[in-house]
Protein backbone atom coordinates (compact mmCIF):
# COMPACT_ATOMS: atom_id res chain seq x y z
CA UNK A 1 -19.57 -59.35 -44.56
CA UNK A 2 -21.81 -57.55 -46.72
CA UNK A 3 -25.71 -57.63 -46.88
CA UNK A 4 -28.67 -56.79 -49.94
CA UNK A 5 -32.15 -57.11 -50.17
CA UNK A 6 -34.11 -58.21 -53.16
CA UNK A 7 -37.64 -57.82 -52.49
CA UNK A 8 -40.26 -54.71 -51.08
CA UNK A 9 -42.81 -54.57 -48.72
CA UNK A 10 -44.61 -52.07 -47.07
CA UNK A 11 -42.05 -50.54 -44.69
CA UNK A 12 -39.87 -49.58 -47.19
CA UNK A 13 -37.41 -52.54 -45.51
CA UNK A 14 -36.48 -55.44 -48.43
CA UNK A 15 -37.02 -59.12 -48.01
CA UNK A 16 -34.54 -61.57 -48.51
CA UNK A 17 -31.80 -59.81 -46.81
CA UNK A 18 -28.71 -61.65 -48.32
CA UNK A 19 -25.76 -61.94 -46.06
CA UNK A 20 -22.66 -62.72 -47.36
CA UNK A 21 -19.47 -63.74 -45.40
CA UNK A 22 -16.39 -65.12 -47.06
CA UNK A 23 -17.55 -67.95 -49.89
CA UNK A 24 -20.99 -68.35 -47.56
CA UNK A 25 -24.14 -66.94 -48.18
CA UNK A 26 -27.65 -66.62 -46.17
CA UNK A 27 -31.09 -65.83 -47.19
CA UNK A 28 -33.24 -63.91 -44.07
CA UNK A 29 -36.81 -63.08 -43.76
CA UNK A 30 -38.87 -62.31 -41.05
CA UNK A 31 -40.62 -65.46 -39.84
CA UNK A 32 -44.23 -65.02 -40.98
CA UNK A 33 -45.38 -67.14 -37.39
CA UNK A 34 -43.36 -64.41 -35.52
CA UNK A 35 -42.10 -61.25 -36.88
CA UNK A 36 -39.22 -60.56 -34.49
CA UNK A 37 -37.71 -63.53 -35.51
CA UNK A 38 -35.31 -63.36 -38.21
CA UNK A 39 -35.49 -66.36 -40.40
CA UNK A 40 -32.13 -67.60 -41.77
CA UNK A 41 -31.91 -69.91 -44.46
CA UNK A 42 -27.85 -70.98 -45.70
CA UNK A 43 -27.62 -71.05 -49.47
CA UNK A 44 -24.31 -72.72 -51.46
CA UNK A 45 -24.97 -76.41 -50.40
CA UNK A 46 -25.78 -75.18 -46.67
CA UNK A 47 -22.10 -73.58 -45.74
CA UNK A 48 -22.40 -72.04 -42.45
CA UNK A 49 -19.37 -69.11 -42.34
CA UNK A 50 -16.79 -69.52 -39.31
CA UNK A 51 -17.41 -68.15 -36.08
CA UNK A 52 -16.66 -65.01 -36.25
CA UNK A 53 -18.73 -64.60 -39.71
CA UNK A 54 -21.47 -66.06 -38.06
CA UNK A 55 -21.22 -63.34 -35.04
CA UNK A 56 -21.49 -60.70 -37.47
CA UNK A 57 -24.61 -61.66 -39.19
CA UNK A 58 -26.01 -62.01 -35.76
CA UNK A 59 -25.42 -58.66 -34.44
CA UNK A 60 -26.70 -57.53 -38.07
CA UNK A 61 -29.75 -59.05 -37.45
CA UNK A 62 -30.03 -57.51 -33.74
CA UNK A 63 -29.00 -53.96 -35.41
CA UNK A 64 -32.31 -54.54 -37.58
CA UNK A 65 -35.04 -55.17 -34.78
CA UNK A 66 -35.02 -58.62 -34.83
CA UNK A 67 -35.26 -60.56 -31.23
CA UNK A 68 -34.20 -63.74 -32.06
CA UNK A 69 -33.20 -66.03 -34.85
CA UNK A 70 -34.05 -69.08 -36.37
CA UNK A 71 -32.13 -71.23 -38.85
CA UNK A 72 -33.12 -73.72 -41.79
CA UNK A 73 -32.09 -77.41 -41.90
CA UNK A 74 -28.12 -77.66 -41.34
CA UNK A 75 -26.25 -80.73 -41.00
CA UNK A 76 -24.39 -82.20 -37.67
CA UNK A 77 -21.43 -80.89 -37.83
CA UNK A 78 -22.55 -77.16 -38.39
CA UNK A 79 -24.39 -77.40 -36.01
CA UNK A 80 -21.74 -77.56 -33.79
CA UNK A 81 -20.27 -74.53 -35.51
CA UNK A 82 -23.45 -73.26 -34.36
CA UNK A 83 -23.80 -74.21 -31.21
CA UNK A 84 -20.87 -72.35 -30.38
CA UNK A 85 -21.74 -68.94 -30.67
CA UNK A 86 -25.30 -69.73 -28.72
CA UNK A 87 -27.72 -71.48 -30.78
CA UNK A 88 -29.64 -74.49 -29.71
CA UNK A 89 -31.33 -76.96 -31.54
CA UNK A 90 -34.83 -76.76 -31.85
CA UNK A 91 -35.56 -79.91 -34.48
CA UNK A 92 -34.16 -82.92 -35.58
CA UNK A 93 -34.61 -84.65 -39.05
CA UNK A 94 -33.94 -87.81 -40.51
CA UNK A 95 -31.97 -87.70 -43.38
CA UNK A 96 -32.47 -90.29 -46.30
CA UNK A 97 -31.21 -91.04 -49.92
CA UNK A 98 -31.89 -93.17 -52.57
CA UNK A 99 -30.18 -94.18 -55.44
CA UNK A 100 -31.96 -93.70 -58.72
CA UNK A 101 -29.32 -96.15 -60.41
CA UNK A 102 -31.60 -99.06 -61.82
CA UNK A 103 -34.40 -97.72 -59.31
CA UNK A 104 -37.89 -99.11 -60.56
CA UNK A 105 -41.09 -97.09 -59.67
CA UNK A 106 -43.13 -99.19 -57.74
CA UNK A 107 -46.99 -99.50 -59.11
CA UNK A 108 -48.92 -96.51 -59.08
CA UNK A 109 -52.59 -95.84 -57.34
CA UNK A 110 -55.42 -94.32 -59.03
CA UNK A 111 -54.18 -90.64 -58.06
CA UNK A 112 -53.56 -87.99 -60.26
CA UNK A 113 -51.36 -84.52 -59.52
CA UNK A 114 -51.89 -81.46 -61.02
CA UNK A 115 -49.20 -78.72 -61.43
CA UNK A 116 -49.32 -76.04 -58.24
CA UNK A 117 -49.32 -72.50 -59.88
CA UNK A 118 -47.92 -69.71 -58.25
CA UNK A 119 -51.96 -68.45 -57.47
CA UNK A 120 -51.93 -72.17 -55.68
CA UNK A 121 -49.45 -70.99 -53.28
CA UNK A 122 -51.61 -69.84 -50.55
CA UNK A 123 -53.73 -72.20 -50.47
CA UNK A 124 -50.71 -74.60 -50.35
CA UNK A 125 -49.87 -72.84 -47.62
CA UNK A 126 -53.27 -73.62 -45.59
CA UNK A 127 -52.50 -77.17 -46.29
CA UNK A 128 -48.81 -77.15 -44.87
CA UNK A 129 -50.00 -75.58 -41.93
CA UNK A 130 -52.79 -77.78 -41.22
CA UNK A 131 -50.42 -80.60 -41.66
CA UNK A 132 -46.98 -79.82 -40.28
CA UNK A 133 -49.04 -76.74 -37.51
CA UNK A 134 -48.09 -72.91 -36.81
CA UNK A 135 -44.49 -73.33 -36.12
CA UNK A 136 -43.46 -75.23 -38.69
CA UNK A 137 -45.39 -74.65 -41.61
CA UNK A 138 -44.46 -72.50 -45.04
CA UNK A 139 -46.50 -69.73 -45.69
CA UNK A 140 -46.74 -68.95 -49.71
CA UNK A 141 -43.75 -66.65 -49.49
CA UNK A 142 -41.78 -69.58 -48.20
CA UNK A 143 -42.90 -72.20 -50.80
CA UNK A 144 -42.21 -69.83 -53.33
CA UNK A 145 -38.75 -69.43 -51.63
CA UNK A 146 -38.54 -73.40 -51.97
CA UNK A 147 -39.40 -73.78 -55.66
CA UNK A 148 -36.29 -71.08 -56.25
CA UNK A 149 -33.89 -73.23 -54.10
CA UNK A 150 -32.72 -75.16 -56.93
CA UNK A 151 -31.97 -74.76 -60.06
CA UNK A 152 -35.04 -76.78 -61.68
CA UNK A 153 -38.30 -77.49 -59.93
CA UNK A 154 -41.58 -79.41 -59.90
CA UNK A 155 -44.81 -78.52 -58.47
CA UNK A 156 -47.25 -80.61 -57.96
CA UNK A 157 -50.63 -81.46 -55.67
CA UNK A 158 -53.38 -83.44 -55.71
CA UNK A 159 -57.00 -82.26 -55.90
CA UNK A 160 -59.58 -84.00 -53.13
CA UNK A 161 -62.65 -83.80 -55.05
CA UNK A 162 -61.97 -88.07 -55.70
CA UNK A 163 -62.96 -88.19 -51.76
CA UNK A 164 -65.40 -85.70 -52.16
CA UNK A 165 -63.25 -82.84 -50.61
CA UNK A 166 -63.24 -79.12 -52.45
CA UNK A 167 -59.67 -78.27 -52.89
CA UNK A 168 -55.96 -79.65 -52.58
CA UNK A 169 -55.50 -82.69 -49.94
CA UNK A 170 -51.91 -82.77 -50.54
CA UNK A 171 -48.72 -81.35 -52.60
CA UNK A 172 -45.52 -81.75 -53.56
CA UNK A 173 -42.12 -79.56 -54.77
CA UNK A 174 -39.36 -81.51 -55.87
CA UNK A 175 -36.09 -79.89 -56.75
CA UNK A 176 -33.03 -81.00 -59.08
CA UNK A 177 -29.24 -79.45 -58.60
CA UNK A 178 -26.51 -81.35 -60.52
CA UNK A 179 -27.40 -84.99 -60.22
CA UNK A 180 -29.43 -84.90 -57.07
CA UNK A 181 -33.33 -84.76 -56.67
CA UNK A 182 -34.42 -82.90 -53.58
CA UNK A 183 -38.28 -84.06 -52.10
CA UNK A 184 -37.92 -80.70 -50.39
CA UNK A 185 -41.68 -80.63 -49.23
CA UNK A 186 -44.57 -83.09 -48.90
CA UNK A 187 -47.67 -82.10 -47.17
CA UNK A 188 -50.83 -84.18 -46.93
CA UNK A 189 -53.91 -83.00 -44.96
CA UNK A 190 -54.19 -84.91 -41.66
CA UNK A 191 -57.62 -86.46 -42.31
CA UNK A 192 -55.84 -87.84 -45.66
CA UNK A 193 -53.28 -89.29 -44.34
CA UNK A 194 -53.14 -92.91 -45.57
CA UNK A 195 -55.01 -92.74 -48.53
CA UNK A 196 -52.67 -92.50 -50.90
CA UNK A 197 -51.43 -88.88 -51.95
CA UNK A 198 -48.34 -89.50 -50.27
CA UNK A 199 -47.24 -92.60 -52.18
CA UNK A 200 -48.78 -90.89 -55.66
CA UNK A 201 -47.00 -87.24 -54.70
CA UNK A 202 -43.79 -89.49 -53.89
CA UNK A 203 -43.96 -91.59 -56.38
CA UNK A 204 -44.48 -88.18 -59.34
CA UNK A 205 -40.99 -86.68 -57.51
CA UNK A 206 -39.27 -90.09 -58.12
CA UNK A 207 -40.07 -90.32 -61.51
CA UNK A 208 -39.44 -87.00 -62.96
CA UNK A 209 -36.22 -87.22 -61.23
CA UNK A 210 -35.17 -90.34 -62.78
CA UNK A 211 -36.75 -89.09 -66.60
CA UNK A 212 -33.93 -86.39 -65.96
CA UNK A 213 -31.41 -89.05 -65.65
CA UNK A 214 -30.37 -88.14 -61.89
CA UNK A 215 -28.49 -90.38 -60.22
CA UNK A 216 -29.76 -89.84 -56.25
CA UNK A 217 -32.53 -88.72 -54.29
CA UNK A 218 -32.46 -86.96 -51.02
CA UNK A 219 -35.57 -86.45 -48.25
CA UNK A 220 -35.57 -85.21 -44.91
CA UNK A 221 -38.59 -85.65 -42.32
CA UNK A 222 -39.04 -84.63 -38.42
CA UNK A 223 -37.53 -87.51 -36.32
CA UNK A 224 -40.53 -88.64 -34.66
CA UNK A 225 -42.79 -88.44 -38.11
CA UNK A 226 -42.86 -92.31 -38.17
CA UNK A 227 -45.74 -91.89 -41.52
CA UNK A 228 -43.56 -89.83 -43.48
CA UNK A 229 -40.30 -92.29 -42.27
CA UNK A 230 -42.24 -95.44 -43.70
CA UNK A 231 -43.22 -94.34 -46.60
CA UNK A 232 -39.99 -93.42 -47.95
CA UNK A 233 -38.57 -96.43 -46.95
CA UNK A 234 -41.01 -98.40 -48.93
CA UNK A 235 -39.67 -96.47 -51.73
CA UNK A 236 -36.27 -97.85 -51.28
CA UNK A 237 -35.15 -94.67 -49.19
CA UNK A 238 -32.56 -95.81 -46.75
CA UNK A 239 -31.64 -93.47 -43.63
CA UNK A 240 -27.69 -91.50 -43.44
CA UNK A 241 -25.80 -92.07 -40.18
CA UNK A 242 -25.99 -88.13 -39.92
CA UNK A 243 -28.89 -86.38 -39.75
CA UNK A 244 -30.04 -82.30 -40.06
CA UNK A 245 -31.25 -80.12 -37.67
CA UNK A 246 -32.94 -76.59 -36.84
CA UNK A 247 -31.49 -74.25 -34.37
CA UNK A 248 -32.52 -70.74 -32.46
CA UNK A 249 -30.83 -68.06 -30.48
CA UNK A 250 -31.91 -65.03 -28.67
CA UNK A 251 -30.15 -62.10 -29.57
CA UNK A 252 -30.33 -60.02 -26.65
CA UNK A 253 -26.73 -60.64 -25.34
CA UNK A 254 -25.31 -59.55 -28.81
């Protein structure tokens, strides 16, 4: 296992640290709602190492201060990789995909996006966090982190100045590796909910991912976000038998 950092701040300590353990690699952060928590995203299609990789990015991450850690989406089954060397889960997510084979967009509404610049980022972030709360918002480090996930990206929000509102009500990022369209993040402002930014943000994502001739799309939402569950389903979205989830550990008994 090896680990390098990419990125400066302050303390003279680099952010992402990669960690790399056999063909497995991780991307950590400190967790902007918590500090002492180190955030661990997997990279390469999600592979979580083996056991005993797994303990070694863990005491890492104890050697470096942190208290605890906190892991992205993962599927089911390494989870239970997981699971085994302490973590619990902390989230569940429904899992959906569409094909894009002979997919028609549905009709459109009267809302327009607009392409989220990297100086939209924090206010982005103000709108994830007023929609999704503290713990499981992005902060503008994190959507940036998100746009870079795949190989081709798409930005987009919607302004609210059609309701009379001064700023973004809601925004997309849609990502694109091989032949498979990610809706990696879809945020609407509570009080907008139901008036239509979802279905136009949705229905932007869809589209560019079929004008680049991709064969499937893929969403994930929070179990019990019944909204976000309907409207992909009127898209055509239908829900996997396995699902993803987010896990923690405490890392005082490495």
């Amino acid at each position: 296992m090896s680990s390098r950092s990419q990125a400066g701040n302050s303390r003279g300590v680099e952010w992402p640290l990669i960690l790399h353990s056999g063909a497995g690699r991780a991307r950590v952060r400190p967790w902007h709602h918590d500090p002492s928590v180190a955030q661990l995203t997997f990279t390469d299609h999600g592979f979580v190492p083996t056991s005993t990789g797994l303990r070694v990015w863990l005491s890492e991450l104890k050697a470096r201060g942190f208290s605890s850690v906190r892991s992205g989406a993962v599927t089911d089954s390494s989870a239970d990789t997981m699971q085994r060397q302490g973590f619990h889960i902390a989230q569940r997510l429904h899992l959906l995909d569409l094909s894009l084979v002979g997919w028609r967009a549905p009709k459109g509404n009267d809302l327009r996006t607009a392409l989220l610049r990297v100086r939209d980022r924090p206010a982005a972030a103000q709108l994830d966090r007023a929609a999704f709360g503290d713990v499981w918002a992005l902060d503008a480090t994190g959507i940036g982190e998100t746009c870079k996930a795949t190989p081709a990206s798409r930005s987009r929000y919607i302004d609210g100045s059609v309701f009379g509102f001064t700023g973004a009500i809601g925004y997309a990022i849609t990502g694109r590796a091989d032949y498979t369209g990610y809706l990696q993040r879809l945020a609407i402002r509570p009080e907008f909910q139901a008036r239509g930014a979802g279905w136009a943000l949705t229905r932007d994502s869809l589209m560019w991912m079929q004008r680049r001739r991709l064969t499937r799309a893929m969403v994930n939402t929070h179990t019990d976000n019944n909204v976000a569950l309907g409207l992909y389903q009127r898209f055509g979205f239908r829900l996997l038998p396995q699902g993803l989830v987010v896990l923690t550990r405490q890392l005082d008994d490495m």
